[in-house]
C-alpha atoms as a PDB file:
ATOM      1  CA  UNK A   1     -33.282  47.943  37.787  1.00  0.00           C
ATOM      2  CA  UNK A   2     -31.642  44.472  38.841  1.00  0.00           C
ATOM      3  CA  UNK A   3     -33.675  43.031  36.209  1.00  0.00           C
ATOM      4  CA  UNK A   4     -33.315  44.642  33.505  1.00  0.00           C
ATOM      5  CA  UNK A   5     -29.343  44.529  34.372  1.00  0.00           C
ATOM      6  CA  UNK A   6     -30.164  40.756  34.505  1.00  0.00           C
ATOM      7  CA  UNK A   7     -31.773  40.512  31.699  1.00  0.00           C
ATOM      8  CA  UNK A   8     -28.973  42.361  29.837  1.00  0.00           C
ATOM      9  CA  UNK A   9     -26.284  39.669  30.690  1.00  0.00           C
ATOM     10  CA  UNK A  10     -28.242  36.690  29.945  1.00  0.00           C
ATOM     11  CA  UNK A  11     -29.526  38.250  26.786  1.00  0.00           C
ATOM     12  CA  UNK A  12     -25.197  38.481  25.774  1.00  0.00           C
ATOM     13  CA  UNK A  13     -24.623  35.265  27.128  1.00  0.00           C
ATOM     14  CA  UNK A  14     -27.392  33.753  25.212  1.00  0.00           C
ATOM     15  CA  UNK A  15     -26.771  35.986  21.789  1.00  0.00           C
ATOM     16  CA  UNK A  16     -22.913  34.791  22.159  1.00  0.00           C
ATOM     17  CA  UNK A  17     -23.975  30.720  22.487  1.00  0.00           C
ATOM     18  CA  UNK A  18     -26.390  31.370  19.747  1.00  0.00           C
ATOM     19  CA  UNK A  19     -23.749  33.424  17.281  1.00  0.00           C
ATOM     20  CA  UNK A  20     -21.214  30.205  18.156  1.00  0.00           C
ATOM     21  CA  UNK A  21     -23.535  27.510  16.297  1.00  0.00           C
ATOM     22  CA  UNK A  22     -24.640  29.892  13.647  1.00  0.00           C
ATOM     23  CA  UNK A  23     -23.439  29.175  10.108  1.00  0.00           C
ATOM     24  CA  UNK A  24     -21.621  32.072   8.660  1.00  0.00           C
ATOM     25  CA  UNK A  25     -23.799  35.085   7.339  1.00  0.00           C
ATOM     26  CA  UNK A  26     -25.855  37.969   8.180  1.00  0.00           C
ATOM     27  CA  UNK A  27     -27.711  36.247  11.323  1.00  0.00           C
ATOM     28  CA  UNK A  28     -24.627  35.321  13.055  1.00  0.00           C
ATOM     29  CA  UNK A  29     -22.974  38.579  12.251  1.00  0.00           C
ATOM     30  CA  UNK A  30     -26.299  39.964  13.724  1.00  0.00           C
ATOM     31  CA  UNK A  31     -25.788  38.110  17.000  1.00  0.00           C
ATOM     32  CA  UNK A  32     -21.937  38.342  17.234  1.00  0.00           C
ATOM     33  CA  UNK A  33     -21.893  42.066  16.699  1.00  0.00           C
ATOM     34  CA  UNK A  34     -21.627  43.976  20.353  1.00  0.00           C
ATOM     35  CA  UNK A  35     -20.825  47.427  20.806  1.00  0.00           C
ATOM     36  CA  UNK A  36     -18.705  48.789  23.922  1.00  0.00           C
ATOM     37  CA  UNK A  37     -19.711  51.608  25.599  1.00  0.00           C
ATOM     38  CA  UNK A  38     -18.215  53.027  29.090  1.00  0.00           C
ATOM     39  CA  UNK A  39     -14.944  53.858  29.877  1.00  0.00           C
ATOM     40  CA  UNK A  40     -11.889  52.295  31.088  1.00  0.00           C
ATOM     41  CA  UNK A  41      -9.405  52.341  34.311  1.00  0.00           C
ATOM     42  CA  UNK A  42      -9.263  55.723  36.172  1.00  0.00           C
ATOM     43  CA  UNK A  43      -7.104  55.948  38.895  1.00  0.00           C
ATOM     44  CA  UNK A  44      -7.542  58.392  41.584  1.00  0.00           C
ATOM     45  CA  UNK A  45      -4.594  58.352  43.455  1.00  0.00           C
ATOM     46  CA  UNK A  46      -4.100  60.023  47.140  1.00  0.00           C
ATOM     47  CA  UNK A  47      -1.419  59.733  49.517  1.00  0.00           C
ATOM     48  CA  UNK A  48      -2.178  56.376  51.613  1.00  0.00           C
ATOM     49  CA  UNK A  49      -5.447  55.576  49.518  1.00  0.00           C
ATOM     50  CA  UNK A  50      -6.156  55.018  45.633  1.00  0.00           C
ATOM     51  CA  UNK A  51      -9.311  54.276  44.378  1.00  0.00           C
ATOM     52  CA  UNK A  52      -9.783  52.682  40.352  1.00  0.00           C
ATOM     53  CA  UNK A  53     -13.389  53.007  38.875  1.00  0.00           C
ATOM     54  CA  UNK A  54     -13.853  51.351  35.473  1.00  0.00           C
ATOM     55  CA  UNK A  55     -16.910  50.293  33.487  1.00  0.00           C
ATOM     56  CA  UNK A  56     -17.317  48.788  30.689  1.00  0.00           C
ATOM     57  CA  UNK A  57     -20.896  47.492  28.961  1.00  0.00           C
ATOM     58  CA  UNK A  58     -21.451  45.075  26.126  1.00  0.00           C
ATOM     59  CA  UNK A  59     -24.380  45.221  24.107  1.00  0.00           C
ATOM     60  CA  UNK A  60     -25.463  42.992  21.732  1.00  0.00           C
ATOM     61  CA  UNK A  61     -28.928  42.155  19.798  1.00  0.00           C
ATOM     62  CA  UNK A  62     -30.382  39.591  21.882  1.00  0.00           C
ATOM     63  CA  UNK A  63     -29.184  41.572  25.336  1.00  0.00           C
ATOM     64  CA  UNK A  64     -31.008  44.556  23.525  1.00  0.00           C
ATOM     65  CA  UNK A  65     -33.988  42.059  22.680  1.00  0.00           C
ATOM     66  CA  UNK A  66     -34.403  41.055  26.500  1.00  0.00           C
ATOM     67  CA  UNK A  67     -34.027  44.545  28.101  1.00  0.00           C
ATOM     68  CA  UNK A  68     -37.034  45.485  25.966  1.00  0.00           C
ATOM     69  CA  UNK A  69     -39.023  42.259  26.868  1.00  0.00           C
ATOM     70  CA  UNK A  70     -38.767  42.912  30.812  1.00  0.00           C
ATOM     71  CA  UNK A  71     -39.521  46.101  30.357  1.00  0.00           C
ATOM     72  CA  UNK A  72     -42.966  45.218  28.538  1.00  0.00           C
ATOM     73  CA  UNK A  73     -43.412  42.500  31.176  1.00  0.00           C
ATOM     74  CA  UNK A  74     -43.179  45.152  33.802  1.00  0.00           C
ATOM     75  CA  UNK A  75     -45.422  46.863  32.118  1.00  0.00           C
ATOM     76  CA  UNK A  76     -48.259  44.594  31.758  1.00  0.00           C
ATOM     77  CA  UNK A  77     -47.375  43.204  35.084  1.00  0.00           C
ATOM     78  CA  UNK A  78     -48.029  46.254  37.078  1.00  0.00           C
ATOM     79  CA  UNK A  79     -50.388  48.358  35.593  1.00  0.00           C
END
């Protein structure tokens, strides 16, 4: 599971250095392009505690590209 979470920031790290030196076009729109998905501040909020959860993921093609590429290392690796 740490890997794959791993794997999903490097592959946005790396997609986002990548879409910076990218002429403009399809292929940089391709690795500029993230989607959001989670949700944001919630504040529970009792009398002499509060507790805030947030999350919030971004996705991109290359972070997409790595998750599957650990998992087929797994894969091979173990079986």
């Amino acid at each position: 599971m740490v890997a794959l979470l791993l794997a999903a920031v490097i592959g946005g790290l790396i997609g986002n250095l990548i879409g910076r030196f990218l002429p403009d076009g399809a292929v940089k729109t391709l690795f500029e392009t993230d989607k959001r998905i989670g949700f944001g501040p919630l504040t529970v909020d009792f009398f002499s505690i509060s507790f805030t959860f947030g999350l919030w993921l971004q996705i991109n093609f290359v972070s997409v590209l790595m998750i599957i590429l650990v998992i087929i290392y797994f894969r091979w690796w173990y079986l």
